[in-house]
Protein backbone atom coordinates (compact mmCIF):
# COMPACT_ATOMS: atom_id res chain seq x y z
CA UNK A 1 0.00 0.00 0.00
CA UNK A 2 1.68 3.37 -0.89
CA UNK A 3 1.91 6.30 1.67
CA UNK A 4 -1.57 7.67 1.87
CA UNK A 5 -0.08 11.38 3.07
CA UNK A 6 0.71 14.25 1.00
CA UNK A 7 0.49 18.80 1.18
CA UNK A 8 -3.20 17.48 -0.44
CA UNK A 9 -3.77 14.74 1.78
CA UNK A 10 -2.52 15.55 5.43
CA UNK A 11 -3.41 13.35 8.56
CA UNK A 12 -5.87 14.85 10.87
CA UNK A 13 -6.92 12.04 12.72
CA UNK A 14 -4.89 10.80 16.56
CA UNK A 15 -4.03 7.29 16.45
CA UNK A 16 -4.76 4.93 19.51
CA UNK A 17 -4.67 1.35 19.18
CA UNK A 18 -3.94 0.82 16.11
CA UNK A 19 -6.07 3.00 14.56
CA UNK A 20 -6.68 6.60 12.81
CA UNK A 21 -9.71 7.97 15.32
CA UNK A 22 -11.24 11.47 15.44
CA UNK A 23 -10.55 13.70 18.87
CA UNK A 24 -13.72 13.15 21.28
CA UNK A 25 -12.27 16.93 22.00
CA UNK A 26 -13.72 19.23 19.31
CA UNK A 27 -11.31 21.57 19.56
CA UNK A 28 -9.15 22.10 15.80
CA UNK A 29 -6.12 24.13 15.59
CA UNK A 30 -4.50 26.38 12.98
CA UNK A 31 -1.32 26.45 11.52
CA UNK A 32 0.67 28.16 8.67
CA UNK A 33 3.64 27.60 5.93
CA UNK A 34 6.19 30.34 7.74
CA UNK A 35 7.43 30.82 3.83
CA UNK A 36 4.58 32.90 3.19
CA UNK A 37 2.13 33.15 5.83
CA UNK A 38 -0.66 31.33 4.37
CA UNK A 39 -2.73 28.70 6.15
CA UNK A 40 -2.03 24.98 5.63
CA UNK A 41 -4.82 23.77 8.17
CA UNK A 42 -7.19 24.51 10.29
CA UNK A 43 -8.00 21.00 10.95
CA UNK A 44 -5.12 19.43 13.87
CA UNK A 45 -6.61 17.94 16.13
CA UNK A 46 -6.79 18.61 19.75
CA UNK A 47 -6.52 15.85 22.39
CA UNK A 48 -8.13 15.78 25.93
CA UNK A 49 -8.35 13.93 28.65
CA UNK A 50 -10.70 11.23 27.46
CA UNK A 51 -8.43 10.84 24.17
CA UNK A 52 -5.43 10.41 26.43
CA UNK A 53 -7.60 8.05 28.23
CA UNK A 54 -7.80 6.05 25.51
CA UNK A 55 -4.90 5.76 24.60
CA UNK A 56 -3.54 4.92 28.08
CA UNK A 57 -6.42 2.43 28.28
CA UNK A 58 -5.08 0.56 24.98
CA UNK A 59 -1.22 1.10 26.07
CA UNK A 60 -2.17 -1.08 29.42
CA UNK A 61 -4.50 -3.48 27.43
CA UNK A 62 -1.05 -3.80 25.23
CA UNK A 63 1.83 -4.05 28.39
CA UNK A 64 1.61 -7.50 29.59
CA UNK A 65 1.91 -9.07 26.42
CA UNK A 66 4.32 -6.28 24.84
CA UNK A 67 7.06 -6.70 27.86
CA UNK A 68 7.12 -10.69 26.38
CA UNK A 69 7.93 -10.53 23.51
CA UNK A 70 10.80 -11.99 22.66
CA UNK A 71 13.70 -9.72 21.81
CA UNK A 72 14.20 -10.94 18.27
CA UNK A 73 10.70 -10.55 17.31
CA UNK A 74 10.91 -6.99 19.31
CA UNK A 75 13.82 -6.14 16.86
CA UNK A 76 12.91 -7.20 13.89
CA UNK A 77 9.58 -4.47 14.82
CA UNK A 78 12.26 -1.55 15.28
CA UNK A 79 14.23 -2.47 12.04
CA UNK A 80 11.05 -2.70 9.87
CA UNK A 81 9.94 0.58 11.38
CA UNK A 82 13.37 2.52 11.09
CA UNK A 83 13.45 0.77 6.73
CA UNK A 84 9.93 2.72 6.32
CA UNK A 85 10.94 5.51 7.75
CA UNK A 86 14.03 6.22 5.56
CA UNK A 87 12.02 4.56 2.48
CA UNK A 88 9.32 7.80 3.26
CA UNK A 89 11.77 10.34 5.00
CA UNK A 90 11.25 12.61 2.03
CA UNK A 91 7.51 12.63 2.36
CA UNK A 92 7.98 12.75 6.22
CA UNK A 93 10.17 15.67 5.39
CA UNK A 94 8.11 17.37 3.65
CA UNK A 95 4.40 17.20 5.88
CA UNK A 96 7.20 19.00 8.41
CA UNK A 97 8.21 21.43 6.22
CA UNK A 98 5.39 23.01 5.53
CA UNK A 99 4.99 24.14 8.75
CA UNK A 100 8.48 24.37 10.17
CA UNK A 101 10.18 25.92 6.91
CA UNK A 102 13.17 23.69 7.08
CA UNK A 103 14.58 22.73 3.69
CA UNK A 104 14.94 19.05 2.55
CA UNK A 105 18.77 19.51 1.63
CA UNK A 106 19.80 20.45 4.59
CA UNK A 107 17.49 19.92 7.69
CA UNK A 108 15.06 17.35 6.53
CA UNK A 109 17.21 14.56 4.92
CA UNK A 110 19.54 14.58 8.05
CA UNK A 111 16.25 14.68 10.41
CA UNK A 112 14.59 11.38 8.31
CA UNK A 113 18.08 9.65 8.41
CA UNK A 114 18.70 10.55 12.16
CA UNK A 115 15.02 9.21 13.00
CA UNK A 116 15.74 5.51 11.23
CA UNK A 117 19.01 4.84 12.78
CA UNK A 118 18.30 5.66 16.12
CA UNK A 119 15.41 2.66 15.42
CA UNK A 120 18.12 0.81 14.19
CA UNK A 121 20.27 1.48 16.91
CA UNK A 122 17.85 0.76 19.50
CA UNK A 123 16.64 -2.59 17.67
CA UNK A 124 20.54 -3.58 18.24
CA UNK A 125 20.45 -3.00 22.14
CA UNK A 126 17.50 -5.16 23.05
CA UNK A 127 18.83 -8.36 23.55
CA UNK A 128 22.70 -6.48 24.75
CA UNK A 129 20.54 -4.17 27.38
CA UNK A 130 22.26 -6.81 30.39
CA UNK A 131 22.13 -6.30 34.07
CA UNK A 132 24.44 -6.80 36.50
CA UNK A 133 25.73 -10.00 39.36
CA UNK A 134 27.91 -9.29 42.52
CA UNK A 135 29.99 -11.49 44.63
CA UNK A 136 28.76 -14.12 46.59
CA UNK A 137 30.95 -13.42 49.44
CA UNK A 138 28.03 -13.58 51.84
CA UNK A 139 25.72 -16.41 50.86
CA UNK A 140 23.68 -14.84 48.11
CA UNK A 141 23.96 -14.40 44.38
CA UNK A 142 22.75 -11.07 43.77
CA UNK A 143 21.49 -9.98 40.11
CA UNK A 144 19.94 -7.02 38.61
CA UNK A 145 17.72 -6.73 35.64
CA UNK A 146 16.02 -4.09 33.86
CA UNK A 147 12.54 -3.75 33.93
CA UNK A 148 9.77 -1.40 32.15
CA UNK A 149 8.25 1.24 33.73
CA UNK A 150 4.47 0.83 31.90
CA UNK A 151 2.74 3.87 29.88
CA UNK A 152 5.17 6.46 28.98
CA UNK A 153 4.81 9.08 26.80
CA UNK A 154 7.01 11.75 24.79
CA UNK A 155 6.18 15.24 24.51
CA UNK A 156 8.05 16.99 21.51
CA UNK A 157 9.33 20.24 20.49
CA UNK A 158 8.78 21.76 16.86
CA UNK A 159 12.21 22.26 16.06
CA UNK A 160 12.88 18.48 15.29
CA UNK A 161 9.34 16.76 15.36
CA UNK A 162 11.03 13.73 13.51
CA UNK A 163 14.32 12.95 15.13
CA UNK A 164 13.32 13.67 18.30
CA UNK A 165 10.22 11.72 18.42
CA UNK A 166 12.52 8.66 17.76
CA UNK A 167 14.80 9.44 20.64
CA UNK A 168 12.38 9.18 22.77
CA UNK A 169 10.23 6.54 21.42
CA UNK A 170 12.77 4.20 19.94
CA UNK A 171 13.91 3.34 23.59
CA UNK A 172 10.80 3.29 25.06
CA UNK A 173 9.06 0.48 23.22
CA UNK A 174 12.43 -1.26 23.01
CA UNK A 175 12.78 -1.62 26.63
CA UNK A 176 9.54 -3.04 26.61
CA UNK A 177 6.85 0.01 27.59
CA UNK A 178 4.50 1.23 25.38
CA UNK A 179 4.49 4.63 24.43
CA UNK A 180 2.68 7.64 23.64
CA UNK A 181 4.02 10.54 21.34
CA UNK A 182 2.73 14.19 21.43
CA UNK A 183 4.20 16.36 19.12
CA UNK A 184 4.23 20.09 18.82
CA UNK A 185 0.88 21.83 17.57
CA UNK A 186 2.99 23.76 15.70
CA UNK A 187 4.58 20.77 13.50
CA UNK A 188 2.08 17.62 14.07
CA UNK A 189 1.81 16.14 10.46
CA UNK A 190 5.45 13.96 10.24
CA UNK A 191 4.15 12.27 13.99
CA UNK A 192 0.68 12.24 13.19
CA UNK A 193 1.91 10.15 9.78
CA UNK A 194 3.68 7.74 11.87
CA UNK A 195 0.94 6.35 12.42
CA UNK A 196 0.36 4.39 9.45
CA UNK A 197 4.62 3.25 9.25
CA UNK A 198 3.67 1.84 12.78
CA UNK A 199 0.75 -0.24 11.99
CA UNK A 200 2.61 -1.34 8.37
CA UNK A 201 5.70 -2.35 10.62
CA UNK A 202 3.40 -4.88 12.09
CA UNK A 203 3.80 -3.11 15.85
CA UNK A 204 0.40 -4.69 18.17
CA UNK A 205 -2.18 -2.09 18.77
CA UNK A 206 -1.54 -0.12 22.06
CA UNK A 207 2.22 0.12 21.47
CA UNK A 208 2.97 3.52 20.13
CA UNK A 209 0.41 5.93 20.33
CA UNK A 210 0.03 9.39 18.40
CA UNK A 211 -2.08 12.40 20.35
CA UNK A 212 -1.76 15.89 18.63
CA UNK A 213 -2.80 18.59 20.67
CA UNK A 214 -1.65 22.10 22.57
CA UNK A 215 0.18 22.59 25.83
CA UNK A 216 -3.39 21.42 27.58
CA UNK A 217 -2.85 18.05 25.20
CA UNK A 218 1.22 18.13 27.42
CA UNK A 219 -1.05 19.02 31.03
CA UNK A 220 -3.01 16.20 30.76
CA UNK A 221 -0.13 13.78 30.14
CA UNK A 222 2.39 15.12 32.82
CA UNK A 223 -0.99 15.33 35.61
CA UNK A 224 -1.84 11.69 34.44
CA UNK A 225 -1.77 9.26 36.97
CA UNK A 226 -1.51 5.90 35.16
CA UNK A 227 1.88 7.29 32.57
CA UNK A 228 4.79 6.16 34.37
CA UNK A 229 6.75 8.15 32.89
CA UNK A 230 7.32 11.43 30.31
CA UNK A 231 10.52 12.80 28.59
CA UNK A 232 9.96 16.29 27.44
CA UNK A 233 11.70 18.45 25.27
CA UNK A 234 11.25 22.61 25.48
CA UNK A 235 11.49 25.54 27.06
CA UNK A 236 12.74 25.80 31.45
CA UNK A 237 9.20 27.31 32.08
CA UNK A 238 7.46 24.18 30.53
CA UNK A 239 9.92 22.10 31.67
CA UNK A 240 9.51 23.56 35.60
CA UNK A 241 5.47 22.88 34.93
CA UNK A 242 6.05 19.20 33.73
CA UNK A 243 8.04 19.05 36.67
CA UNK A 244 5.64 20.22 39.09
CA UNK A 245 2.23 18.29 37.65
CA UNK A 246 4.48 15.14 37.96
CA UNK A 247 5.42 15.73 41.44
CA UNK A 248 1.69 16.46 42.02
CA UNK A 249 0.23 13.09 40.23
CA UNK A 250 1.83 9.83 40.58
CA UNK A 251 5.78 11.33 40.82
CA UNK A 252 6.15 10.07 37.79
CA UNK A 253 9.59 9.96 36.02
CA UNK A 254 11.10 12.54 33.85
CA UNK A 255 13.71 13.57 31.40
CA UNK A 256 13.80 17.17 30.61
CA UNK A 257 15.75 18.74 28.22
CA UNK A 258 15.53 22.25 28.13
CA UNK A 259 17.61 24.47 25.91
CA UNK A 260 20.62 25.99 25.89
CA UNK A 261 23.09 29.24 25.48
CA UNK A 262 25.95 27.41 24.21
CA UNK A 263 29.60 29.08 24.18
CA UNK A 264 32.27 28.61 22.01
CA UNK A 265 35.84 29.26 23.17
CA UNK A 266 38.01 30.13 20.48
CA UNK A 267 41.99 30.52 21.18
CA UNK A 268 44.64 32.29 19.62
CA UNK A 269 46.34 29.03 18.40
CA UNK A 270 43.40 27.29 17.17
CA UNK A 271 42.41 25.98 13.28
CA UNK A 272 40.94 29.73 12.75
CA UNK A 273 38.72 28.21 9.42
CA UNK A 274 37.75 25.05 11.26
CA UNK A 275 36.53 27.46 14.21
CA UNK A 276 34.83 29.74 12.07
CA UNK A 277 32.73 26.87 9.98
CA UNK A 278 31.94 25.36 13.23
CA UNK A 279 30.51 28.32 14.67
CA UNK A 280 28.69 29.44 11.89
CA UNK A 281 27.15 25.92 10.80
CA UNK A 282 26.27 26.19 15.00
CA UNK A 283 24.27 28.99 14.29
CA UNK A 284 22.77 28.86 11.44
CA UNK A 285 21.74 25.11 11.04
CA UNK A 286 17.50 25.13 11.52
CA UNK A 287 17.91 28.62 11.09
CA UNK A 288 19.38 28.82 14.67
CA UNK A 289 16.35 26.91 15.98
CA UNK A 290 18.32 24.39 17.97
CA UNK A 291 18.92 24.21 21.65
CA UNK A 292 22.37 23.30 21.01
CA UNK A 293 23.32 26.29 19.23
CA UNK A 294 26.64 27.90 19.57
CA UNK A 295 24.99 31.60 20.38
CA UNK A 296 28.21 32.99 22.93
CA UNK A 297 31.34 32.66 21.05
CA UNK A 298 34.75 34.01 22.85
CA UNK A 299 37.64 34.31 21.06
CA UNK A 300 41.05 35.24 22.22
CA UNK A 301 42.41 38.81 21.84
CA UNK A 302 45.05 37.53 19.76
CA UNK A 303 42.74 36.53 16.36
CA UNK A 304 39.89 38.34 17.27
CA UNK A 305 40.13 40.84 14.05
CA UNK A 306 40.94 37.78 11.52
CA UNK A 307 38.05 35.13 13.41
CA UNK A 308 35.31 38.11 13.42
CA UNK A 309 35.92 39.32 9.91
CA UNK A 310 35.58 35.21 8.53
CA UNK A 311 32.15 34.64 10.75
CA UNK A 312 31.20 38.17 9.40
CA UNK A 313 31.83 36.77 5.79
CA UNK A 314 30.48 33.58 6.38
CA UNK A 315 27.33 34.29 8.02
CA UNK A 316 27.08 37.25 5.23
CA UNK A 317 27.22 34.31 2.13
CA UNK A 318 25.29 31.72 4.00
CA UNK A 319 22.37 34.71 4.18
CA UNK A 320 22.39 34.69 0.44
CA UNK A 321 21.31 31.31 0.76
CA UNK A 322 17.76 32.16 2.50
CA UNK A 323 14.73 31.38 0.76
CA UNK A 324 11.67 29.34 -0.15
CA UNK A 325 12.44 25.71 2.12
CA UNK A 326 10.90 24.00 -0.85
CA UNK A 327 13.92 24.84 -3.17
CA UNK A 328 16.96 22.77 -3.49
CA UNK A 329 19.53 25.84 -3.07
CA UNK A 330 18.12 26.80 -0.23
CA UNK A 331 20.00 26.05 3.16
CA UNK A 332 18.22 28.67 5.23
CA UNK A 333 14.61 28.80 5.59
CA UNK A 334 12.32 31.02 7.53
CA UNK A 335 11.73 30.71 11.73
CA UNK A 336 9.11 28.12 12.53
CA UNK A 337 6.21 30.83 12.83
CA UNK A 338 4.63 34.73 13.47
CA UNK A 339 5.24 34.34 17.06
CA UNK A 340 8.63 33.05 16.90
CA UNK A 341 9.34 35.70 14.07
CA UNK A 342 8.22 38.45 16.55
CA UNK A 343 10.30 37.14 19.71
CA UNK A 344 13.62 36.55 17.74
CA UNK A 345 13.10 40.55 16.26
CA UNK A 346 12.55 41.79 19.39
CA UNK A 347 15.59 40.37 21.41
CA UNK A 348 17.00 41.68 17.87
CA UNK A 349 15.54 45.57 18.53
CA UNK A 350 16.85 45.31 22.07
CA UNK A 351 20.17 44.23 21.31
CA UNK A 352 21.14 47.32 19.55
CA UNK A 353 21.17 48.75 23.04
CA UNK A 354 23.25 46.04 24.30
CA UNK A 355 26.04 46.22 21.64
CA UNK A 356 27.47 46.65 18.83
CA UNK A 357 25.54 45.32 15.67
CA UNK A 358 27.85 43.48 13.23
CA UNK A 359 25.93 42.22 10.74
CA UNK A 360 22.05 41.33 10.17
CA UNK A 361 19.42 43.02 12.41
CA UNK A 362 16.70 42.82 9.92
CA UNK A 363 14.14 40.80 8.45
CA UNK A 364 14.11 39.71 5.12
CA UNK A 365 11.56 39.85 2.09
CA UNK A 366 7.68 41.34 2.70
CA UNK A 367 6.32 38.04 3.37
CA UNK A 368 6.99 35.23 6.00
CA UNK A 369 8.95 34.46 8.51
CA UNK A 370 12.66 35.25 7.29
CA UNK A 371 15.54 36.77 9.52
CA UNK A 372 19.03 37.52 8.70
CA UNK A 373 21.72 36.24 10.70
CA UNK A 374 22.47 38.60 13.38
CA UNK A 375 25.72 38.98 15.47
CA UNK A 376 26.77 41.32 17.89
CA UNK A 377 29.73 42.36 19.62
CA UNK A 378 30.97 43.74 22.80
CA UNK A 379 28.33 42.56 25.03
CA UNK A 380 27.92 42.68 28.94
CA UNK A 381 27.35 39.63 30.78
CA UNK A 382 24.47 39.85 32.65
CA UNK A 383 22.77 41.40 28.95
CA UNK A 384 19.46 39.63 28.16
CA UNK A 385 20.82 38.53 24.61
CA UNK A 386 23.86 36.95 26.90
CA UNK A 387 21.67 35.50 29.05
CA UNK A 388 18.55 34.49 27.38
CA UNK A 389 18.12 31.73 24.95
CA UNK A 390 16.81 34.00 21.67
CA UNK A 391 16.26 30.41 19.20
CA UNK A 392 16.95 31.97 16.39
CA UNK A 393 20.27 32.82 13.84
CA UNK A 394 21.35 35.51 16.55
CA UNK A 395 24.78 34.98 18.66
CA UNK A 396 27.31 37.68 19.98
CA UNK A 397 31.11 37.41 20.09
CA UNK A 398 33.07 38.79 22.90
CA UNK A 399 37.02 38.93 23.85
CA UNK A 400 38.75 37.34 26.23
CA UNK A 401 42.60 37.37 27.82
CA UNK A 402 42.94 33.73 30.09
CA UNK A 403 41.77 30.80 30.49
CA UNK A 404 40.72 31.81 34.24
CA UNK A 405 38.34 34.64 32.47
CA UNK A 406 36.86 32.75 29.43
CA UNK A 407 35.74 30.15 32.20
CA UNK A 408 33.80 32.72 34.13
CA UNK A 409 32.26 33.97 31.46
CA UNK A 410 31.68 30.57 29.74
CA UNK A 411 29.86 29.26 32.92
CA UNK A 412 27.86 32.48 34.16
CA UNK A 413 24.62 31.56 32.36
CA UNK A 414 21.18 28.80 33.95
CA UNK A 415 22.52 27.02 31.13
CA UNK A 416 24.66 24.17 30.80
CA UNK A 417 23.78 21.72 27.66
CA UNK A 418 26.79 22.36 25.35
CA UNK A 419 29.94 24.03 25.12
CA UNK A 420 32.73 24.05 22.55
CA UNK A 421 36.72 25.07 22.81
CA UNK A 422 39.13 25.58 19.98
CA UNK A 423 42.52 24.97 20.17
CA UNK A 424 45.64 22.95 19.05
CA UNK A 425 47.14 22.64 23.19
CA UNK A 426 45.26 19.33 23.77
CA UNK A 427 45.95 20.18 27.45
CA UNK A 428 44.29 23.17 27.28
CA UNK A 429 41.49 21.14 26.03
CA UNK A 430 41.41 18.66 28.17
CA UNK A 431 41.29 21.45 31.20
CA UNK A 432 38.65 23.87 29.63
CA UNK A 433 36.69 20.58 28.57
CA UNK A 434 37.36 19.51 32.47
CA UNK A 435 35.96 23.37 33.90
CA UNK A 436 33.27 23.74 31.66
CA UNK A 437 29.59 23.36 33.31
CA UNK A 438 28.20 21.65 30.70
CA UNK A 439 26.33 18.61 30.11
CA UNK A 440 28.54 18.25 26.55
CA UNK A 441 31.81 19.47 25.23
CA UNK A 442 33.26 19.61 21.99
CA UNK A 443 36.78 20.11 21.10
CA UNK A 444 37.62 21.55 17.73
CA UNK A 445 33.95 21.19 17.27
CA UNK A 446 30.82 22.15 18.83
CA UNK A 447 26.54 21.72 18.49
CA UNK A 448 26.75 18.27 17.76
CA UNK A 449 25.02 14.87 18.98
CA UNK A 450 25.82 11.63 18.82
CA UNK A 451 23.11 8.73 19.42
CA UNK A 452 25.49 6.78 20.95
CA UNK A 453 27.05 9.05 24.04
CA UNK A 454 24.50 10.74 26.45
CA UNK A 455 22.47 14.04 24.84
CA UNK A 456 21.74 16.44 28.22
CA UNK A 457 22.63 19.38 30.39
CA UNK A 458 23.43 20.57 33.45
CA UNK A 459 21.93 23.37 35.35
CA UNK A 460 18.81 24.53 34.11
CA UNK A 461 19.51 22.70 31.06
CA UNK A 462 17.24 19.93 32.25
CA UNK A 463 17.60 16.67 33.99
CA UNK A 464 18.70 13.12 33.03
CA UNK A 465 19.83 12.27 29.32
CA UNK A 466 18.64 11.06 26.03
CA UNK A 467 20.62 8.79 23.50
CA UNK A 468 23.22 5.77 24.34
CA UNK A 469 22.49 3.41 27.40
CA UNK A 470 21.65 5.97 29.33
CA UNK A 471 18.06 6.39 27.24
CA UNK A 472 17.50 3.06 28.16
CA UNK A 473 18.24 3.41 31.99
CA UNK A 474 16.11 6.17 31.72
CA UNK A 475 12.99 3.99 30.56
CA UNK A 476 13.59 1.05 33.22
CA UNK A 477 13.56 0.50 37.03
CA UNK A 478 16.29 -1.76 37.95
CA UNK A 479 15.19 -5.00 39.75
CA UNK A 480 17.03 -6.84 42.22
CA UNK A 481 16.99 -10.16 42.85
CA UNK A 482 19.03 -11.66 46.13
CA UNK A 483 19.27 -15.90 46.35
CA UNK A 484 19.73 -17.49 49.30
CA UNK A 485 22.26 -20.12 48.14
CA UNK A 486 22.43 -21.83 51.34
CA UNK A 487 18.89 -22.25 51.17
């Protein structure tokens, strides 16, 4: 059967148990191609609480016999789902793109590739995912296993409705739970569509779950007493909400992951080309809508002339690559939306009373959603461009003289998700890598992920982390099991 889901054909139905099913809520909601304004639907669906209901009903009708299966036949589900995925990723791209103006060549073929192997990867853990045995110095073998925690769900951000979907999902129904995916309202049609590559994988109904829906759609889930457990993906106000309703219901377990205001350290002795291409993919890749973004860069006194005058450049060309997401040349494409348009242009407004512009500051074209990349220099600390995380193609560069100083001002943000230093003294590395408070470092790189290594921050960056064993911890309770062997 081919895929049923096209800009003429888009899913507006939730799927629970197996099934495309219209919201008992009657509540629709709009939303718009950012490349022009003009409306793409008025038709997503809202879910409430008896549509969560449902679905939580048919994820526990599902558990006992999901947590049983065996782990080859639970594999073989992963790697069928992760083959239709990348057969469809360009289809998948696009029912994103038209709300989320990220072009194919550059976003949307990574996000569809990214999405199918962490399936892949996941599908490979499930019979490796091993506990643990300890002496038996005092009469008992003791063991520990992994078990599932129940109903969990995801709630995703618009930024990467795709990729991060499968992050969280891919080691939730591997680990044996069943799961339950909300994506943004502002990109629903890629999860929503998911749907049908779950039920064509052959995955038993109650498994993995689709709800669309608003922040109530994300209240309902976090308050709900029978999930066991949510991993969310936003802003620290959200997050601190999620947090709260969990406490409040059934303390259930989280994973929050919640932005960033990444630096960049950049030292007289570094690669000054492999800095500058670093920083500038950092902060222009999703049009600077990534919480990973390399928005604070610090570069030594030494290059700071020759390293500002490249970004200047570079940021400057890769501008004249802004345009229409649907065309191949394109590698910038507009912000996600109006609102987002109007919150990234006024951090822009109020930074030209924070310091110095050096390029950008302006929106582009008379229609949609497009912003230059903007850079400033010279900025104070405690400045709400320093501070505040702007998700969008903004960043500043400042100056520094030591090691001792470029840490200070490194660390003095809530943030703490990424960080980046560049250099050729791998001992310098090792010790700014070593003082950074950061949940990730790069060195000679920076605003990258891996789905192997942990993905997460510290501070208000959020708690726990996503990718590698540690995703899987995160969807388990560890067991243990003591045996009397005198017995």
């Amino acid at each position: 059967m081919a895929f049923p889901y096209s800009a003429n054909n888009l899913p507006t139905q939730v799927f629970i148990n197996n099934e495309y099913v219209d919201t008992k809520c009657s509540q629709k909601l709009p939303v718009f191609n950012p490349k022009d304004g003009t409306l793409v639907s008025d038709k997503v669906p809202v879910s409430g609480q008896e549509d969560v209901d449902a679905a939580v009903e048919a994820a526990e009708a599902a558990l006992p016999s999901w947590k049983k299966v065996t782990a080859m036949e639970r594999r073989n589900l992963l790697f069928r789902l992760a083959s239709l995925i990348e057969k469809h990723a360009e289809q998948l791209s696009m029912l994103t793109r038209i709300t989320l103006g990220n072009p194919y060549e550059t976003m949307g073929k990574f996000e569809g590739g990214m999405a199918a192997e962490v399936f892949r990867y996941y599908a490979g853990f499930i019979d490796k995912f091993s506990g643990e045995s300890y002496p038996q110095d005092n009469g008992y073998l003791k063991i520990t296993r992994h078990e599932p925690l129940g109903v969990t769900a995801g709630i995703v951000p618009w930024n990467g409705p795709l990729g991060i979907a499968a992050l969280k999902a891919a080691p939730a129904v591997a680990t044996g739970n069943c799961f339950i995916l909300k994506p943004s309202e502002k990109t629903p049609f890629a999860a929503l569509a998911l749907g049908w590559l779950i039920r064509e994988a052959g995955f038993p109904p109650g498994v993995f779950q689709v709800l669309s829906g608003d922040g109530s759609t994300g209240a309902i889930i976090a308050r709900h007493m029978r999930i066991r457990k949510v991993s969310f993906t936003g802003s620290i106000p959200t997050g601190k909400k999620i947090q709260q309703m969990a406490a409040e219901s059934n303390l259930k377990r989280l994973t929050l992951e919640l932005g960033g205001k990444s630096p960049a350290v950049v030292f007289n002795d570094c690669n000054v080309e492999n800095a500058v291409s670093c920083c500038v993919n950092a902060i222009a890749a999703n049009t600077g809508q990534l919480c990973y973004a390399a928005s604070r860069v610090y570069v030594q006194e030494g290059i700071r002339d020759d390293f500002v005058a490249k970004y200047k450049a570079a940021l400057e060309e890769r501008a004249k690559t802004i345009g229409d997401p649907d065309d191949q040349e394109t590698t910038m494409g507009p912000l996600v939306d109006e609102s987002q348009f109007k919150r990234v242009m006024g951090f822009i407004e109020r930074g030209a009373s924070q310091g110095t512009l050096l390029t950008g500051g302006n929106s582009l074209g008379d229609k949609g959603c497009f912003v230059a990349p903007t850079v400033f220099t010279d900025v104070d600390l405690d400045a709400e461009i320093s501070q505040s995380e702007i998700f969008g193609p903004v960043s500043i560069i400042n100056t520094f003289k030591t090691e001792e100083e470029v840490i200070e001002k490194a660390n003095a943000t809530e943030y703490g998700l990424m960080a980046g230093v560049f250099t050729q003294d791998i001992n310098r590395a090792l010790r700014i890598a070593s003082d950074f408070d950061s949940g990730m470092v790069g060195v000679n790189c920076i605003s990258l992920m891996m789905i192997d290594t942990p993905f997460g921050g510290s501070k208000q960056s959020g708690l726990g982390r996503e990718c590698g064993r540690s995703a899987l911890e995160a969807f388990t309770e560890p067991k243990t099991v003591m045996i009397n062997l005198s017995y």
